[in-house]
C-alpha atoms as a PDB file:
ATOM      1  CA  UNK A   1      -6.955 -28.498  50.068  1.00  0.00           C
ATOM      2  CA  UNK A   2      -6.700 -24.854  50.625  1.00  0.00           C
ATOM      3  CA  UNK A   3      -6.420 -22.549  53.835  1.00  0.00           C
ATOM      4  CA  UNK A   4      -7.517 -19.717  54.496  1.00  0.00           C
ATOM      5  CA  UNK A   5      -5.839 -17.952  57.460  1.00  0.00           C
ATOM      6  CA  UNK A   6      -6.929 -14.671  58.887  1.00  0.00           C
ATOM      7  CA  UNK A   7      -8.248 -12.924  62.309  1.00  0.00           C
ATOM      8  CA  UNK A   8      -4.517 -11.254  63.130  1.00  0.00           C
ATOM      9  CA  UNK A   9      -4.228  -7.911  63.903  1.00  0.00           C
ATOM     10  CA  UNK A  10      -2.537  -5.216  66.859  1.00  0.00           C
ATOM     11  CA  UNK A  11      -3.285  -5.817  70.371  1.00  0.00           C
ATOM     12  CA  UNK A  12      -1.709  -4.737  74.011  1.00  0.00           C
ATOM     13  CA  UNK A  13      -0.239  -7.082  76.143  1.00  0.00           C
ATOM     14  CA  UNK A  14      -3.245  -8.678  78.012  1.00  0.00           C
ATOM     15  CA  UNK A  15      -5.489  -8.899  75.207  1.00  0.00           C
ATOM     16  CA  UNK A  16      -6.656 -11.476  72.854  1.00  0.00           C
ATOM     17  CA  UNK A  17      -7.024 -12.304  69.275  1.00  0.00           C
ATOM     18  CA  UNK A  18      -9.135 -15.571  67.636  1.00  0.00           C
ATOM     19  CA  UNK A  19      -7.371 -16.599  64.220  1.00  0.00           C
ATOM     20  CA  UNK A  20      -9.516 -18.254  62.033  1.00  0.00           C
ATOM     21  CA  UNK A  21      -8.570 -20.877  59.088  1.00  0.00           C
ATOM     22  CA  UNK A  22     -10.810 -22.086  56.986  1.00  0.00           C
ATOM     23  CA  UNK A  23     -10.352 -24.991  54.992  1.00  0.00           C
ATOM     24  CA  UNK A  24     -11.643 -25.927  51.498  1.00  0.00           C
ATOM     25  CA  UNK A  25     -11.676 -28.662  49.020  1.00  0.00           C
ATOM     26  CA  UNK A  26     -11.591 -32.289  51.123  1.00  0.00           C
ATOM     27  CA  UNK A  27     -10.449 -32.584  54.034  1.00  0.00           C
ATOM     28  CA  UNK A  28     -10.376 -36.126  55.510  1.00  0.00           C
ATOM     29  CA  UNK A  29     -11.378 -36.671  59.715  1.00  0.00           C
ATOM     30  CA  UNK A  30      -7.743 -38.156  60.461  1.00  0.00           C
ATOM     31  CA  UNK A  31      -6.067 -34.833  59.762  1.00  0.00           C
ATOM     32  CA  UNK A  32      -4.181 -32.887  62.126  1.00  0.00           C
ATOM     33  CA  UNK A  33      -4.868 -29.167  61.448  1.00  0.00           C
ATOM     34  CA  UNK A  34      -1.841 -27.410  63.314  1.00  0.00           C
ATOM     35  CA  UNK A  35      -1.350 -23.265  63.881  1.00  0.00           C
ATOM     36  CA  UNK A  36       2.445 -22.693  63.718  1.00  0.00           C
ATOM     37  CA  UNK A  37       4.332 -19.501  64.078  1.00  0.00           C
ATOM     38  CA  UNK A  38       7.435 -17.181  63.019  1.00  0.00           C
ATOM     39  CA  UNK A  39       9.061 -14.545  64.381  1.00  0.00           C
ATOM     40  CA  UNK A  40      11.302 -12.275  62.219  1.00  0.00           C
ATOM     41  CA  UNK A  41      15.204 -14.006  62.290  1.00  0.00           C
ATOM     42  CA  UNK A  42      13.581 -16.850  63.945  1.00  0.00           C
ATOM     43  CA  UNK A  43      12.018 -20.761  62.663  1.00  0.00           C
ATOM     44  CA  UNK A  44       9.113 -21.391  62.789  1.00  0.00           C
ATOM     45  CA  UNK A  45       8.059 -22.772  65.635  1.00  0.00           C
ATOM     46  CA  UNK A  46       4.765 -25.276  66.612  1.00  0.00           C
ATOM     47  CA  UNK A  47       1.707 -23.300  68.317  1.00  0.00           C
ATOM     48  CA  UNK A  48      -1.163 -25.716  68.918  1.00  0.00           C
ATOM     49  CA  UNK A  49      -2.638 -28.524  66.705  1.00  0.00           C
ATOM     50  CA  UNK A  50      -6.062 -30.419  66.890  1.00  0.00           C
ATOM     51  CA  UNK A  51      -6.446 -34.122  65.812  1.00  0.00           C
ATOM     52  CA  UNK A  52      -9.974 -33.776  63.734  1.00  0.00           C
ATOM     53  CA  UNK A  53     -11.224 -36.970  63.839  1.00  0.00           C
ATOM     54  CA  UNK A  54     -10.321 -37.285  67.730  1.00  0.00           C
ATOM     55  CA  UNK A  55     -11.227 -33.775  68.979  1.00  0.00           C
ATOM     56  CA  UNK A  56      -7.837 -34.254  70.419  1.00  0.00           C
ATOM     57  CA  UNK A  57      -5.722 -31.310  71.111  1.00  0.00           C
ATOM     58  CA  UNK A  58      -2.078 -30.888  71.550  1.00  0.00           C
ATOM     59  CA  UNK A  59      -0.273 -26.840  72.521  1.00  0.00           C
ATOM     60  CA  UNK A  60       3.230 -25.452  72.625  1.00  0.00           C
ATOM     61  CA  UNK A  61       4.280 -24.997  76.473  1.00  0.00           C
ATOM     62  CA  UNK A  62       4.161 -21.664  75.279  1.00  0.00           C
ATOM     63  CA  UNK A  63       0.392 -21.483  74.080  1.00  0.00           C
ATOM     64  CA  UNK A  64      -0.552 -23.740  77.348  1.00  0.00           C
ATOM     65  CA  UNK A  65      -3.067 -22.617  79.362  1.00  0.00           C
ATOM     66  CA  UNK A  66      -3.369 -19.158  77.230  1.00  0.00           C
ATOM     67  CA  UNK A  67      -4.117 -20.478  73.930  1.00  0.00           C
ATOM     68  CA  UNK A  68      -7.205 -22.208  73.054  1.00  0.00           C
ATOM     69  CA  UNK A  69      -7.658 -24.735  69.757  1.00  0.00           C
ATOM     70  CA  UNK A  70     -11.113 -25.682  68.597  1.00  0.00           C
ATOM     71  CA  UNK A  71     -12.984 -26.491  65.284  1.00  0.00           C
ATOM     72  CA  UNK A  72     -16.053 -26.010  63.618  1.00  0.00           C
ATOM     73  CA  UNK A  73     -17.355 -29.264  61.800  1.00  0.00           C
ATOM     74  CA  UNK A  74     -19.947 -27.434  59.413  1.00  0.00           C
ATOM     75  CA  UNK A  75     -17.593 -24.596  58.252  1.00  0.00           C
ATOM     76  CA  UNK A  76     -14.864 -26.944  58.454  1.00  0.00           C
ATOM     77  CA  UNK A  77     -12.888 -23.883  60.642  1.00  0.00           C
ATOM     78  CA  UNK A  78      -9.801 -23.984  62.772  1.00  0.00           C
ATOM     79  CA  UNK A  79     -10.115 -21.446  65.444  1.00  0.00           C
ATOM     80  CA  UNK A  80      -6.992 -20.527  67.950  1.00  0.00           C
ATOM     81  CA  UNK A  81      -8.234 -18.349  70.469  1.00  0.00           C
ATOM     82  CA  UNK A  82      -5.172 -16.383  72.383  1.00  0.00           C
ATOM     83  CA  UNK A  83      -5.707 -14.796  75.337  1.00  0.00           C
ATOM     84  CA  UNK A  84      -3.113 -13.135  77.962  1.00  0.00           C
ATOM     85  CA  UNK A  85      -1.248 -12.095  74.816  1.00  0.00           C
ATOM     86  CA  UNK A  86       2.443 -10.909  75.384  1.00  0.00           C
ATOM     87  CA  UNK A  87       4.672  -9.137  72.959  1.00  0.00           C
ATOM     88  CA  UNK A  88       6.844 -12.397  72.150  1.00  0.00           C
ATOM     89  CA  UNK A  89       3.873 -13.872  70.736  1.00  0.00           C
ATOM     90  CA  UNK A  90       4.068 -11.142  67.870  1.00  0.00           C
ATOM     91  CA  UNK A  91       4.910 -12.821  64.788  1.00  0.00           C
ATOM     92  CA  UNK A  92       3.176 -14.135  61.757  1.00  0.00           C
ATOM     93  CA  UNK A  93       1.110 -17.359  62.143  1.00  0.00           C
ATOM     94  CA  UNK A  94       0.443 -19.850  59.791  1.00  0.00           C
ATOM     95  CA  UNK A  95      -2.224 -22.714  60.107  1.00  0.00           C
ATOM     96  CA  UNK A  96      -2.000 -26.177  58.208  1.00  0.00           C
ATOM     97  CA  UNK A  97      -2.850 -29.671  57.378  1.00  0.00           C
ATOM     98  CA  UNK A  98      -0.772 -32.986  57.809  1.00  0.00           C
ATOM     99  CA  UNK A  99      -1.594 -35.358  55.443  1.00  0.00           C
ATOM    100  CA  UNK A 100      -3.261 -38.261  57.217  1.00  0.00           C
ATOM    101  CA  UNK A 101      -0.921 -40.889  56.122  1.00  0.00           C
ATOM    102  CA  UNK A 102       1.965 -39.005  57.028  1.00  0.00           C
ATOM    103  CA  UNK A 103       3.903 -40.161  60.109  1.00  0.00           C
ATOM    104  CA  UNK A 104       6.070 -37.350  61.135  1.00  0.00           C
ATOM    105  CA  UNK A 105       5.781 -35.367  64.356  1.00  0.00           C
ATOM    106  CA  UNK A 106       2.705 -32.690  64.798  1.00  0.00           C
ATOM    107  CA  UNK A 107       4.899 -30.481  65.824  1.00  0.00           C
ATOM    108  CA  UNK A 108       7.462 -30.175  63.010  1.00  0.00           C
ATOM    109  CA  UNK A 109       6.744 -27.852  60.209  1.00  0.00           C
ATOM    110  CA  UNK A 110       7.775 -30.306  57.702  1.00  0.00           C
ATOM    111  CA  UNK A 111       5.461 -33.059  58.420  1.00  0.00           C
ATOM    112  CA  UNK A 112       2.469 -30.450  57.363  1.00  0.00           C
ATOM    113  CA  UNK A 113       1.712 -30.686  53.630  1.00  0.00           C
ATOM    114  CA  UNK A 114      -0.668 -27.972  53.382  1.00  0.00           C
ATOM    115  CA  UNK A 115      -0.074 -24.476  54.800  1.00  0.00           C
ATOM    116  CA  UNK A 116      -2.661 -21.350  54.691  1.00  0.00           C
ATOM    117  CA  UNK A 117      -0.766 -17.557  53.688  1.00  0.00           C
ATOM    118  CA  UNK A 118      -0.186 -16.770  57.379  1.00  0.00           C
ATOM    119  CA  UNK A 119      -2.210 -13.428  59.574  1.00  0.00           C
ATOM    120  CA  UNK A 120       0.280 -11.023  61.662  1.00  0.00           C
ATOM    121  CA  UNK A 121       0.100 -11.179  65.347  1.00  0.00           C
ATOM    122  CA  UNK A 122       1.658  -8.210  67.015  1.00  0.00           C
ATOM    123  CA  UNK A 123       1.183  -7.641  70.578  1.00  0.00           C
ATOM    124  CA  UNK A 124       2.586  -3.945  71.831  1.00  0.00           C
ATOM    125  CA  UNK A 125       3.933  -3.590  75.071  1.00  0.00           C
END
């Protein structure tokens, strides 16, 4: 499995940004796909995830009611729309798979097996 991350860029508070990560090679319906995020000196920290099989979708109290996850079955596509963008959402933001037999939390890094190379998010003030 391989991701493909991308869609970041520079944007004012207020505005919005949709990050795209595209998957390739198989990727199985009981995957979570999961957009995660780090801010320079910080951890990374959980963003927003989608269940595929589901069309369940779990956010960050952060990303709540600002962010947006969705998917796109035929280009096999993890979209994260961001709207209301503020400048502590600037960091860089990383999508990825969890392996479907693997129990651990959907929102700890570690529990993802595959990660894409990450877009920049900076929002000026």
């Amino acid at each position: 499995v391989q991701l493909q991350a991308s869609g970041g860029g520079l944007v004012q508070t207020g505005g919005s940004l949709r990050l795209s990560c595209a998957a390739s090679g198989s990727i199985f319906s009981s995957y979570f796909m999961g957009w995660f995020r780090q801010a320079p000196g910080k951890e990374r920290e959980f963003v927003a995830a989608y269940f595929w099989s589901a069309g369940r979708t779990y956010y960050a109290d952060s990303a709540k009611g600002r962010f947006t996850i969705s998917r796109d079955n035929a280009k096999i596509t993890v979209y994260l729309q961001m709207n209301s963008l503020k400048p502590e959402d600037t960091a860089v933001y990383y999508c990825a798979a969890k392996f479907p037999t693997n129990s651990g939390s959907i929102y700890l890094p570690s529990s993802y097996g595959y990660w894409g190379q990450g877009t920049q998010v900076t929002v000026s003030s």
